[in-house]
PDB file of N, CA and C in Angstrom:
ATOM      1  N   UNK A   1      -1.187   4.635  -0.626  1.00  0.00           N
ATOM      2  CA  UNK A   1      -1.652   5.934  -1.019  1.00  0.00           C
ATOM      3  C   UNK A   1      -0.928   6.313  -2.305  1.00  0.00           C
ATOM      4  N   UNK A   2      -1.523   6.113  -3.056  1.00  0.00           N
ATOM      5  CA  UNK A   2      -1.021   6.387  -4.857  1.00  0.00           C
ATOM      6  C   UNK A   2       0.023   7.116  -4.642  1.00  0.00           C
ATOM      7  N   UNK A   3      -0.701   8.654  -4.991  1.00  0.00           N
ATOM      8  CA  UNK A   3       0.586   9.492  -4.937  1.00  0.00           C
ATOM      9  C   UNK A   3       1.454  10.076  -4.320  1.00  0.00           C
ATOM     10  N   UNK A   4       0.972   9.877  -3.072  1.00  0.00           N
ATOM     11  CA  UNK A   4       1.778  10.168  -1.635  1.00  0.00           C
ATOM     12  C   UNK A   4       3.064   9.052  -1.711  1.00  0.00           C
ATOM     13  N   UNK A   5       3.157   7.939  -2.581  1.00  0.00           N
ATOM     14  CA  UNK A   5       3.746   6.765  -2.374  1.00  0.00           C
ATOM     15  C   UNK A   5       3.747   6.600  -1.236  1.00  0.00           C
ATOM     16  N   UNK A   6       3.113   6.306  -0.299  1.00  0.00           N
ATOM     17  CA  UNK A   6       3.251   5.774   0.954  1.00  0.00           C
ATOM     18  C   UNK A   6       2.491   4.385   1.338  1.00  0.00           C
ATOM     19  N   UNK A   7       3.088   3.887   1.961  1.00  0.00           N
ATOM     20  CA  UNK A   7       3.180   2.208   2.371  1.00  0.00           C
ATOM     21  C   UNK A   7       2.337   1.834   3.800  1.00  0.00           C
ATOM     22  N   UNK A   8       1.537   1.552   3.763  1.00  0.00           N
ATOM     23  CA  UNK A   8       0.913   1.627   5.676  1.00  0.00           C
ATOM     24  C   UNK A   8       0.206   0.002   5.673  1.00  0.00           C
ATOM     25  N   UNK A   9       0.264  -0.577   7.079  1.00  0.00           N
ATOM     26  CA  UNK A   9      -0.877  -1.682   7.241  1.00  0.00           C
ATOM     27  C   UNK A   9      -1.016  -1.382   8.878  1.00  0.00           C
ATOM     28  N   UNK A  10      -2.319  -2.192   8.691  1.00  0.00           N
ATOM     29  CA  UNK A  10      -3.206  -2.119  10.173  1.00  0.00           C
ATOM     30  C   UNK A  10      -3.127  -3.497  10.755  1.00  0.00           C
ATOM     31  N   UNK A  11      -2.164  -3.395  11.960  1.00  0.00           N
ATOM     32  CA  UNK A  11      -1.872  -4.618  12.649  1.00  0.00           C
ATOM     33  C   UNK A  11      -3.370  -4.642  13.398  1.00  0.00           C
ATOM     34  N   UNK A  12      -3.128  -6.217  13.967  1.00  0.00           N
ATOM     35  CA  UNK A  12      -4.358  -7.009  14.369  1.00  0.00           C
ATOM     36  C   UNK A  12      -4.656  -6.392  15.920  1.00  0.00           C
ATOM     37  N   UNK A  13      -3.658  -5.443  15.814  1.00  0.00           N
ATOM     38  CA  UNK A  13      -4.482  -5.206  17.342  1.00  0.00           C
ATOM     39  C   UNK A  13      -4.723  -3.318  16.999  1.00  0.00           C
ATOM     40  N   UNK A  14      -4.682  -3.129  15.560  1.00  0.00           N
ATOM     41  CA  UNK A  14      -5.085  -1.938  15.710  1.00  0.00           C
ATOM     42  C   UNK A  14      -4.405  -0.377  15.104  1.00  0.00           C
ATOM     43  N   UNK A  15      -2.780  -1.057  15.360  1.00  0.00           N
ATOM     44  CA  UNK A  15      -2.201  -0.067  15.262  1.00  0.00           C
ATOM     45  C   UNK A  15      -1.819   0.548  13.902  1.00  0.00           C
ATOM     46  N   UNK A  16      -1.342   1.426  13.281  1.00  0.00           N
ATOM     47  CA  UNK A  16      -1.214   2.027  12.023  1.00  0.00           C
ATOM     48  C   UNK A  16       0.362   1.687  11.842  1.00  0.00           C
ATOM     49  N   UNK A  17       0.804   0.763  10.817  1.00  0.00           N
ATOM     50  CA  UNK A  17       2.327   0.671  10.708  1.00  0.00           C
ATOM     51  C   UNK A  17       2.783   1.142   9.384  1.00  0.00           C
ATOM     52  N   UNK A  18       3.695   2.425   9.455  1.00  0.00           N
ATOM     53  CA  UNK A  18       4.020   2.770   8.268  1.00  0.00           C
ATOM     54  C   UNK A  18       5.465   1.695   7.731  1.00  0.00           C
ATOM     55  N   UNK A  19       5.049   1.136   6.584  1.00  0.00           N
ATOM     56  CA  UNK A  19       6.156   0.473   6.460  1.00  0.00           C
ATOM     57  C   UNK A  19       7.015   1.132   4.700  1.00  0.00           C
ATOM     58  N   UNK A  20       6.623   2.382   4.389  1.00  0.00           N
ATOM     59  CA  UNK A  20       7.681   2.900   3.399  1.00  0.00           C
ATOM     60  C   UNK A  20       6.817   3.901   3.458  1.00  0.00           C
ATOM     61  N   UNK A  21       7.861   5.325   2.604  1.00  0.00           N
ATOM     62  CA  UNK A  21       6.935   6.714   3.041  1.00  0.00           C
ATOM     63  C   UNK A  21       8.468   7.321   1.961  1.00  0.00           C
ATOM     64  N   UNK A  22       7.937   6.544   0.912  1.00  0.00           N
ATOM     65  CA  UNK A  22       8.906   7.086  -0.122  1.00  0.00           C
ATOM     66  C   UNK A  22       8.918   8.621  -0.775  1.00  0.00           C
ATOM     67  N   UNK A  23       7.521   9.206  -0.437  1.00  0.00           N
ATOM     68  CA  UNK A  23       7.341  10.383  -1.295  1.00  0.00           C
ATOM     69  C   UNK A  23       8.194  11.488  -0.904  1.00  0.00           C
ATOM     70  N   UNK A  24       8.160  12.960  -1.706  1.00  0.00           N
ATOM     71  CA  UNK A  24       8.291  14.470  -1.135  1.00  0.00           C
ATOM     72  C   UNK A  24       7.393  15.014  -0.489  1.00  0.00           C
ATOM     73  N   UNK A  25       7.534  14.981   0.897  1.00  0.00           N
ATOM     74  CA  UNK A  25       7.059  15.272   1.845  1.00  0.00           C
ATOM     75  C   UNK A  25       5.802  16.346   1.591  1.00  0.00           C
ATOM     76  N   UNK A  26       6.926  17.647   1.272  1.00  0.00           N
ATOM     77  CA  UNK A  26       6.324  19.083   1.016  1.00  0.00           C
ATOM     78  C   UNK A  26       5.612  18.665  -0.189  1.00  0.00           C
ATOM     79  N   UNK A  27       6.108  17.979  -1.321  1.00  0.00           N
ATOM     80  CA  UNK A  27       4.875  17.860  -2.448  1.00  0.00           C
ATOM     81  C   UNK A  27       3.593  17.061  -2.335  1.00  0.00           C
ATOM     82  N   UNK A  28       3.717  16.064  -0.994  1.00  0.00           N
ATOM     83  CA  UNK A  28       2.598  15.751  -1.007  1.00  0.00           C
ATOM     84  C   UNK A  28       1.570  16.718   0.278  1.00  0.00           C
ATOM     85  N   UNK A  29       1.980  17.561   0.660  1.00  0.00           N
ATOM     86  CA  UNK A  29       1.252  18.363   1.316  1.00  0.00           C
ATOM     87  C   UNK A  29       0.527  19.186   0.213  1.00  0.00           C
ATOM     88  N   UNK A  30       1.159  19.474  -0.553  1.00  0.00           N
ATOM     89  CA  UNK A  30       0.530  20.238  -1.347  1.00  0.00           C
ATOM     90  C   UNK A  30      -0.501  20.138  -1.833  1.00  0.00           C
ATOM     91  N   UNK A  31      -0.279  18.575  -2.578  1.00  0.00           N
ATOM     92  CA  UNK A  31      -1.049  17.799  -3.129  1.00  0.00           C
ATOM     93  C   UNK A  31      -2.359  17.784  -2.146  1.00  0.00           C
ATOM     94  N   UNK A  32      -1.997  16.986  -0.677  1.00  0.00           N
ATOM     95  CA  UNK A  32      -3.574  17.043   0.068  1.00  0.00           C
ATOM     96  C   UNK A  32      -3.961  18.211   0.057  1.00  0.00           C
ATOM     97  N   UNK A  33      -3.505  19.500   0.400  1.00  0.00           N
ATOM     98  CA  UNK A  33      -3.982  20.529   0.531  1.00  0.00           C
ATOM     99  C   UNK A  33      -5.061  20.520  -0.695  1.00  0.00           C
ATOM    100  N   UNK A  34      -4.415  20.534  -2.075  1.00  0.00           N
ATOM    101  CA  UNK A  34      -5.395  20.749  -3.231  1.00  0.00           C
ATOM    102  C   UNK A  34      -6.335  19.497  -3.028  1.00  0.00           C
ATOM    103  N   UNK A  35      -6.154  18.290  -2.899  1.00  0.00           N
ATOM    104  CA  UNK A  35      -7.292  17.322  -2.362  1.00  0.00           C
ATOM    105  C   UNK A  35      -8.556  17.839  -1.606  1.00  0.00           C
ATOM    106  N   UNK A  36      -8.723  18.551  -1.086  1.00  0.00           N
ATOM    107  CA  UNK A  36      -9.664  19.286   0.361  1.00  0.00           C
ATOM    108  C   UNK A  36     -10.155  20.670  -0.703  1.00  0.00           C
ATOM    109  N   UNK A  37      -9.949  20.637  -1.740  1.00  0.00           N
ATOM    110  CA  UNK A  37     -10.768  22.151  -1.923  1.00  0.00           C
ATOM    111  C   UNK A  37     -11.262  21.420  -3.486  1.00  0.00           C
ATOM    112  N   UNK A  38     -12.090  22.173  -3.619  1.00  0.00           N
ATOM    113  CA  UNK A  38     -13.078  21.871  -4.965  1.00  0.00           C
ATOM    114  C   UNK A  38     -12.767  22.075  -6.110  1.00  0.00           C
ATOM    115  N   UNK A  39     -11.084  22.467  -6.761  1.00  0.00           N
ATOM    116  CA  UNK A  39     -10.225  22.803  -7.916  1.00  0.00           C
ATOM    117  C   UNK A  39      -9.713  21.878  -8.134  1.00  0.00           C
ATOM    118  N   UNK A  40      -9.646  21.610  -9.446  1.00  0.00           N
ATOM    119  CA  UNK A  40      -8.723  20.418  -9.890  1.00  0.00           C
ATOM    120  C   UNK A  40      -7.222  20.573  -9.955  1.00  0.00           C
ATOM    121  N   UNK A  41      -6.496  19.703  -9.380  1.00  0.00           N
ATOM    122  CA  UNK A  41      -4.755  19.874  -9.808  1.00  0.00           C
ATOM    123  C   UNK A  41      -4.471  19.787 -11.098  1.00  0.00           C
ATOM    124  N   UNK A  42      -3.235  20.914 -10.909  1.00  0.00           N
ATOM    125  CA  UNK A  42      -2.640  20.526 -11.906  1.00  0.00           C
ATOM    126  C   UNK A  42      -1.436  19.292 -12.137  1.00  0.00           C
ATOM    127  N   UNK A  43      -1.551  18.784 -13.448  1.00  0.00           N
ATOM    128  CA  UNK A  43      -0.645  17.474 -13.708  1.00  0.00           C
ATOM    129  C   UNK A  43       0.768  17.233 -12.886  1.00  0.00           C
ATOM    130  N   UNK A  44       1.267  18.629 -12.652  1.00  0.00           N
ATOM    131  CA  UNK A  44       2.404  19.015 -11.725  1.00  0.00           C
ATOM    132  C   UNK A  44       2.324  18.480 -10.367  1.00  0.00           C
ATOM    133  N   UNK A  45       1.025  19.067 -10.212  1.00  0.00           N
ATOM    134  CA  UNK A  45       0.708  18.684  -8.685  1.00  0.00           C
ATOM    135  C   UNK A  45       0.867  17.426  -8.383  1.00  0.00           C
ATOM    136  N   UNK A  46       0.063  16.781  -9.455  1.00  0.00           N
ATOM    137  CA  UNK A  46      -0.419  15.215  -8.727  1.00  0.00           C
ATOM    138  C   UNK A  46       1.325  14.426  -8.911  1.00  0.00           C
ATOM    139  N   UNK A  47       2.142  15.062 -10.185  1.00  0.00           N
ATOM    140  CA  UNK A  47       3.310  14.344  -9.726  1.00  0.00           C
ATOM    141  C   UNK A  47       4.359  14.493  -9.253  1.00  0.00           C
ATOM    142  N   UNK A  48       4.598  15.585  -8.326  1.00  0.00           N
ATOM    143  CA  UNK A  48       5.205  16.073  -7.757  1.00  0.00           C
ATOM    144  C   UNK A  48       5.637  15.454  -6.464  1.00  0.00           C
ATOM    145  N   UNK A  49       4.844  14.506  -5.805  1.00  0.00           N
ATOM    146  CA  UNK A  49       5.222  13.853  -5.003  1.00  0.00           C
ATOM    147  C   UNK A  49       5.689  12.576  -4.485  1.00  0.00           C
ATOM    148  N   UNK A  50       5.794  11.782  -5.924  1.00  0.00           N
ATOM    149  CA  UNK A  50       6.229  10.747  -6.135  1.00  0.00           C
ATOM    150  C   UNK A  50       7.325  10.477  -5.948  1.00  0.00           C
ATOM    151  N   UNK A  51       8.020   9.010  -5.524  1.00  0.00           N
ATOM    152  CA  UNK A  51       8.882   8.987  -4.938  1.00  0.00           C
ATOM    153  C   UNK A  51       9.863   8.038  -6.243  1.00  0.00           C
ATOM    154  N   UNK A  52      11.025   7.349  -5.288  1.00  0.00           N
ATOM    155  CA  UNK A  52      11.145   7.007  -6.489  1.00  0.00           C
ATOM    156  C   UNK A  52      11.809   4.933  -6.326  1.00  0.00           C
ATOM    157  N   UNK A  53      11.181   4.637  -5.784  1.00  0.00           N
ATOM    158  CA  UNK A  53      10.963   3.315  -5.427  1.00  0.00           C
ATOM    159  C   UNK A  53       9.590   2.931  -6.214  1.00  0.00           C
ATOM    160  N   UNK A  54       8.674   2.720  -6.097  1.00  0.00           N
ATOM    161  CA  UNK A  54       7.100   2.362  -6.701  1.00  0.00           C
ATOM    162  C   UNK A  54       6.823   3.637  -7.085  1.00  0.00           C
ATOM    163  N   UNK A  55       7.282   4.408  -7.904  1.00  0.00           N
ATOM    164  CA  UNK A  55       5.999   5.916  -8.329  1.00  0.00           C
ATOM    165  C   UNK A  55       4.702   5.834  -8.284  1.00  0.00           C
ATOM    166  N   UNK A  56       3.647   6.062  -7.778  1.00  0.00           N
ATOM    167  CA  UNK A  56       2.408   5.897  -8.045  1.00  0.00           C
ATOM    168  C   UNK A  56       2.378   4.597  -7.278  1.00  0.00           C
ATOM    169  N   UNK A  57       2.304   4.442  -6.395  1.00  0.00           N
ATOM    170  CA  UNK A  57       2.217   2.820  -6.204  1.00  0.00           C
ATOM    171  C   UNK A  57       0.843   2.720  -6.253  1.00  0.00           C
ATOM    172  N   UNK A  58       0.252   1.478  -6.740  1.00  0.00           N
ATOM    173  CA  UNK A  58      -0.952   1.056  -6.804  1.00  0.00           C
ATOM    174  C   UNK A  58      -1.843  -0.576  -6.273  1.00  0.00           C
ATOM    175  N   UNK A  59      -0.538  -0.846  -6.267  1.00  0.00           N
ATOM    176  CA  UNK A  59      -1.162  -2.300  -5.434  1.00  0.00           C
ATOM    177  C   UNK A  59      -0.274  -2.832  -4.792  1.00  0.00           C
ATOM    178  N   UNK A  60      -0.671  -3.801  -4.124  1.00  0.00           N
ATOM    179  CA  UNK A  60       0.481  -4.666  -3.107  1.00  0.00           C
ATOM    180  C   UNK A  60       0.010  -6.342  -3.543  1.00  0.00           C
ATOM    181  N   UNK A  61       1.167  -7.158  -3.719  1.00  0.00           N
ATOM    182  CA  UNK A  61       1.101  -8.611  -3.724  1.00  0.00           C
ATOM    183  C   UNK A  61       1.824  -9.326  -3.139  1.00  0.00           C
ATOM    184  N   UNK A  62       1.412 -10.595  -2.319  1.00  0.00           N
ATOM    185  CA  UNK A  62       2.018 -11.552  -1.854  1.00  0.00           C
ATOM    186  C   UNK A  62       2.705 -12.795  -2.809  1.00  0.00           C
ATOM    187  N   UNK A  63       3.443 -12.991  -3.153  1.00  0.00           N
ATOM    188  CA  UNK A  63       3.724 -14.093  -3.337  1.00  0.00           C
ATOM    189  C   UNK A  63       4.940 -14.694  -3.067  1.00  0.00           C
ATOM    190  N   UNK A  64       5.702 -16.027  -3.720  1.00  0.00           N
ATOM    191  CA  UNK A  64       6.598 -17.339  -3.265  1.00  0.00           C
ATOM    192  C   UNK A  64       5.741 -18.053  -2.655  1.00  0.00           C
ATOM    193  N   UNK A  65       6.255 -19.711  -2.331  1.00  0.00           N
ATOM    194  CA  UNK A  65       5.678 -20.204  -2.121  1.00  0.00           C
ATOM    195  C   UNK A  65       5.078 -20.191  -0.507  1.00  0.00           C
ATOM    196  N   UNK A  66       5.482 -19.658   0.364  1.00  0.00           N
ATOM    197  CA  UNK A  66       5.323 -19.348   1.595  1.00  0.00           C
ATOM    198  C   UNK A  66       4.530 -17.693   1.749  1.00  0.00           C
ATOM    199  N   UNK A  67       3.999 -17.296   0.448  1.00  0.00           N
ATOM    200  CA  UNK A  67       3.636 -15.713   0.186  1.00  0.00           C
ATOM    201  C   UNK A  67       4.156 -14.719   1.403  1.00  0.00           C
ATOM    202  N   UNK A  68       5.680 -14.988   1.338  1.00  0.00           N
ATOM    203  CA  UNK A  68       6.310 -13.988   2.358  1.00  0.00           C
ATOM    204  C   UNK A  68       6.889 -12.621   1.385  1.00  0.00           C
ATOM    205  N   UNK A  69       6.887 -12.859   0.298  1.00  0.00           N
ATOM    206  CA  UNK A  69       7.069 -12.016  -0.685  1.00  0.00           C
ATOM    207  C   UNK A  69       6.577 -11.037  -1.031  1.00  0.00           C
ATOM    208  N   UNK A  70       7.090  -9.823  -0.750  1.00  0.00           N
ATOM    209  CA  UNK A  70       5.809  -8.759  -0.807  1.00  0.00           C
ATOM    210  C   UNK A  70       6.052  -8.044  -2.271  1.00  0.00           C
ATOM    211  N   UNK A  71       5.498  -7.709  -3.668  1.00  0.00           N
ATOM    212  CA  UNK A  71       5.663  -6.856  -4.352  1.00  0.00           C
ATOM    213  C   UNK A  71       4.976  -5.836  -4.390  1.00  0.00           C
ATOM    214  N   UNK A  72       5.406  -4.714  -5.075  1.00  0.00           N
ATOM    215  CA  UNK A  72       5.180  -3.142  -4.803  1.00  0.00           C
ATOM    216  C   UNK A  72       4.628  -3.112  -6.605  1.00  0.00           C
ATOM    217  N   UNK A  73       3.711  -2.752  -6.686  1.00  0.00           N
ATOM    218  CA  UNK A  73       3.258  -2.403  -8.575  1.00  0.00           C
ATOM    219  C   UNK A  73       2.691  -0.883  -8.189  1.00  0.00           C
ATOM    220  N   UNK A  74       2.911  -0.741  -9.375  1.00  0.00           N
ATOM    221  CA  UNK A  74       3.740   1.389  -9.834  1.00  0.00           C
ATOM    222  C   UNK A  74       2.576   1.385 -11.270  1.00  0.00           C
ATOM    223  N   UNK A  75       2.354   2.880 -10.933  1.00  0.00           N
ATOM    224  CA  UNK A  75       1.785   3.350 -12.324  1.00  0.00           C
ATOM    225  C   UNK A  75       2.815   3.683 -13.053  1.00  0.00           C
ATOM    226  N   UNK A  76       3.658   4.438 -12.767  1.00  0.00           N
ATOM    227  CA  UNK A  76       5.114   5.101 -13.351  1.00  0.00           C
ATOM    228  C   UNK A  76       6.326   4.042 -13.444  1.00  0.00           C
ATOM    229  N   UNK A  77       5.791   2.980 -12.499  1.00  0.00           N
ATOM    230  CA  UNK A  77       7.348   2.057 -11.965  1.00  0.00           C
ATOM    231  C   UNK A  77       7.899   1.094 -13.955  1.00  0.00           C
ATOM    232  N   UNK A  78       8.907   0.959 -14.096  1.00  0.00           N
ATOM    233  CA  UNK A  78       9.387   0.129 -14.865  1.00  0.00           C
ATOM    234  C   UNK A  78       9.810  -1.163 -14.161  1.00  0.00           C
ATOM    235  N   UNK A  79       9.808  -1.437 -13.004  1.00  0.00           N
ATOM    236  CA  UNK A  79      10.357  -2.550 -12.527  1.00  0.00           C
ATOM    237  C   UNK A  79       9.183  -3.082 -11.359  1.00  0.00           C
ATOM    238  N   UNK A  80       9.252  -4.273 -10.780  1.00  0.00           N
ATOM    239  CA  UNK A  80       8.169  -4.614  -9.692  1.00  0.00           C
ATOM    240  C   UNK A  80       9.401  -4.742  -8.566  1.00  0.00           C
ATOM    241  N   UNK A  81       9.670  -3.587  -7.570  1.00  0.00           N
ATOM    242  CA  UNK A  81      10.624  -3.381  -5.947  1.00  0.00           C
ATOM    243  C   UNK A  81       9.778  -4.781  -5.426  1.00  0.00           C
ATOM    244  N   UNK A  82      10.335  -5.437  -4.534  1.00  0.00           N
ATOM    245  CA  UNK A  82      10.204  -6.625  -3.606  1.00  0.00           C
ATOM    246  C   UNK A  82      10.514  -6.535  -3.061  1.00  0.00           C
ATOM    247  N   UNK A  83      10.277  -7.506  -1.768  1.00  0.00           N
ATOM    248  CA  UNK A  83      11.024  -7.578  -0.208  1.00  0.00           C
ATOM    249  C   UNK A  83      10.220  -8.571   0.674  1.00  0.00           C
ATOM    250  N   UNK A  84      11.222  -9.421   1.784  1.00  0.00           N
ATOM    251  CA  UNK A  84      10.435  -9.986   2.108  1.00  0.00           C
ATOM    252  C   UNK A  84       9.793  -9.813   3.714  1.00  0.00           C
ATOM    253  N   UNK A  85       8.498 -10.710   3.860  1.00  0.00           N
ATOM    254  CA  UNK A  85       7.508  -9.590   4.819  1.00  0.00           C
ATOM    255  C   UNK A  85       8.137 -10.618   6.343  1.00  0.00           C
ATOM    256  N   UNK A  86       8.026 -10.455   7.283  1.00  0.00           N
ATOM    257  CA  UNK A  86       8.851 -10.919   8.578  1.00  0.00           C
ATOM    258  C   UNK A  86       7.015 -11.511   8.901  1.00  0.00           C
ATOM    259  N   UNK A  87       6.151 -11.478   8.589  1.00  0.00           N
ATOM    260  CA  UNK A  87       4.084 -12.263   8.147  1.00  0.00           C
ATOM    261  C   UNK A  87       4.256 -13.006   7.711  1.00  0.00           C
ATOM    262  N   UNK A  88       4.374 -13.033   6.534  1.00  0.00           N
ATOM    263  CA  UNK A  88       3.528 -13.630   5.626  1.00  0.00           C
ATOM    264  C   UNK A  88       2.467 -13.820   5.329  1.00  0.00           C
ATOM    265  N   UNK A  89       1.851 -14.901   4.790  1.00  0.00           N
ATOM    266  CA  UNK A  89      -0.180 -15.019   4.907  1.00  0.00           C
ATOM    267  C   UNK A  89      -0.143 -15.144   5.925  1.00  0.00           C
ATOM    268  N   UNK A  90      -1.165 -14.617   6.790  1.00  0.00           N
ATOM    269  CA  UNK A  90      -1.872 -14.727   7.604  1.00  0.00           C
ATOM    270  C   UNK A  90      -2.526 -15.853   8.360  1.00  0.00           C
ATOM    271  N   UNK A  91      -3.704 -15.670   7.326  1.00  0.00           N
ATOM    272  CA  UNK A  91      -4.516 -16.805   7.716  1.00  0.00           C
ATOM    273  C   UNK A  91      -5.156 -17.323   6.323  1.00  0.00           C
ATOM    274  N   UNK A  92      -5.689 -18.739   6.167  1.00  0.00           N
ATOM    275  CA  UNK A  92      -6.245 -19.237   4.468  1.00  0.00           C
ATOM    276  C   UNK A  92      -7.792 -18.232   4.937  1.00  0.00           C
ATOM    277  N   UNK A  93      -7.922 -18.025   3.890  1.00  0.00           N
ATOM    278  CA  UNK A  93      -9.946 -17.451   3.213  1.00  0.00           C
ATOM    279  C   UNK A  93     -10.719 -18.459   4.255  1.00  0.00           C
ATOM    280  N   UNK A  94     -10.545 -19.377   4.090  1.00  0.00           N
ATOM    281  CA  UNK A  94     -11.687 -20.859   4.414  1.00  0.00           C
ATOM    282  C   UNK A  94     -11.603 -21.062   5.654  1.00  0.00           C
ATOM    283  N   UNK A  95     -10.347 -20.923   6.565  1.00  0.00           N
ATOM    284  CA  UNK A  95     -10.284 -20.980   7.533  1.00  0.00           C
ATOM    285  C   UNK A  95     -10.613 -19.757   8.245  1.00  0.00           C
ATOM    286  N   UNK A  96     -10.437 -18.519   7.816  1.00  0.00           N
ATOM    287  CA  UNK A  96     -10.760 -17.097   8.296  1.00  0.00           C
ATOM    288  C   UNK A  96     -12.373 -17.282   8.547  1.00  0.00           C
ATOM    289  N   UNK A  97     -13.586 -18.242   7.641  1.00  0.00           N
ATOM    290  CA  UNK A  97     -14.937 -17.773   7.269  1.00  0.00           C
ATOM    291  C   UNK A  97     -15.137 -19.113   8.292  1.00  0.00           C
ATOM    292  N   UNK A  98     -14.232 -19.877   8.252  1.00  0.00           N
ATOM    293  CA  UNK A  98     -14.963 -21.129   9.625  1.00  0.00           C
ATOM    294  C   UNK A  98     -15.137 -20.349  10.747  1.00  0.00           C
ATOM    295  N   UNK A  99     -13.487 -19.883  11.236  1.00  0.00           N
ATOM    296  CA  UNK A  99     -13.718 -19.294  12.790  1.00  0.00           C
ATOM    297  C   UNK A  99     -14.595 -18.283  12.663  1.00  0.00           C
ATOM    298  N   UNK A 100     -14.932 -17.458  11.669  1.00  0.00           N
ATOM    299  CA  UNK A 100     -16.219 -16.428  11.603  1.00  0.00           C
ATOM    300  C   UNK A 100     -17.479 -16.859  12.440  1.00  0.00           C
ATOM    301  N   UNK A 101     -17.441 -18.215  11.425  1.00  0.00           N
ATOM    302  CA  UNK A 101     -18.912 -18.505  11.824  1.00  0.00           C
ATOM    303  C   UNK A 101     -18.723 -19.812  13.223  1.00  0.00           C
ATOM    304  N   UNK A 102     -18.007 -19.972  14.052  1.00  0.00           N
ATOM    305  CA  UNK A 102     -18.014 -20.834  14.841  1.00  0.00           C
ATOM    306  C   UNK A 102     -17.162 -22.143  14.968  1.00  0.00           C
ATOM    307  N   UNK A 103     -16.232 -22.114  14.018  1.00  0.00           N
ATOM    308  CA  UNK A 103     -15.911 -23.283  13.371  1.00  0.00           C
ATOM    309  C   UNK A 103     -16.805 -24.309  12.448  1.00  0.00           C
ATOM    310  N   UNK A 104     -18.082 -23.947  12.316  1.00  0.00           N
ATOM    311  CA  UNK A 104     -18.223 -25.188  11.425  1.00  0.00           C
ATOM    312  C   UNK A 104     -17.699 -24.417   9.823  1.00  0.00           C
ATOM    313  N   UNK A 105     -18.091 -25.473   8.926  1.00  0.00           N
ATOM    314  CA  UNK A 105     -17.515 -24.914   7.839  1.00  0.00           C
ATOM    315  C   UNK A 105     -18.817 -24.318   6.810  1.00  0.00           C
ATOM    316  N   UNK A 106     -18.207 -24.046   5.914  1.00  0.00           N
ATOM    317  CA  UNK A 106     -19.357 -23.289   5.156  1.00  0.00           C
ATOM    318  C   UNK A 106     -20.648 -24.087   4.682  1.00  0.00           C
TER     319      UNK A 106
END
């Protein structure tokens, strides 16, 4: 969540795991609050709740060679925060679209 800086994934059986929740709490209330009504924020608003690990975070990447590596990329960030994930990949693309379809392959 951009400016909320907040960090979440959806485990395989469902559940919501917050895994960082860097922002100002109260500034990002604010922020949703102005989200839900039909006025535009002001520049204040939207950065007011940024945290200060990934500011703005905007994407998530896996990599090393075992892609246990998680990086954090920032609109605001000067640096790429890392850490490593206790996952890793998952599962390969090719193998995800076999068991889709039955095991045979594409």
């Amino acid at each position: 969540m951009i400016f909320a800086d907040r960090f979440a994934a959806i485990a395989p059986e469902g559940d919501l795991l917050r895994l960082l929740n860097d922002g100002n709490a109260e500034a990002t209330a604010r922020f949703e609050a102005g989200c839900a009504t039909v006025n535009p924020s002001r520049f204040a608003t939207l950065s007011a709740p940024g945290g200060s690990i990934a500011t703005w975070m905007a994407s998530v990447t896996f990599g090393g060679a075992d892609l246990k590596t998680v990086c954090l990329r920032s609109l605001q960030g000067a640096v790429v925060p890392f850490f490593d994930s206790p996952a890793g990949r998952v599962a390969d693309p090719v193998e995800c679209e076999r068991d889709r379809r039955g095991g045979r392959d594409r």
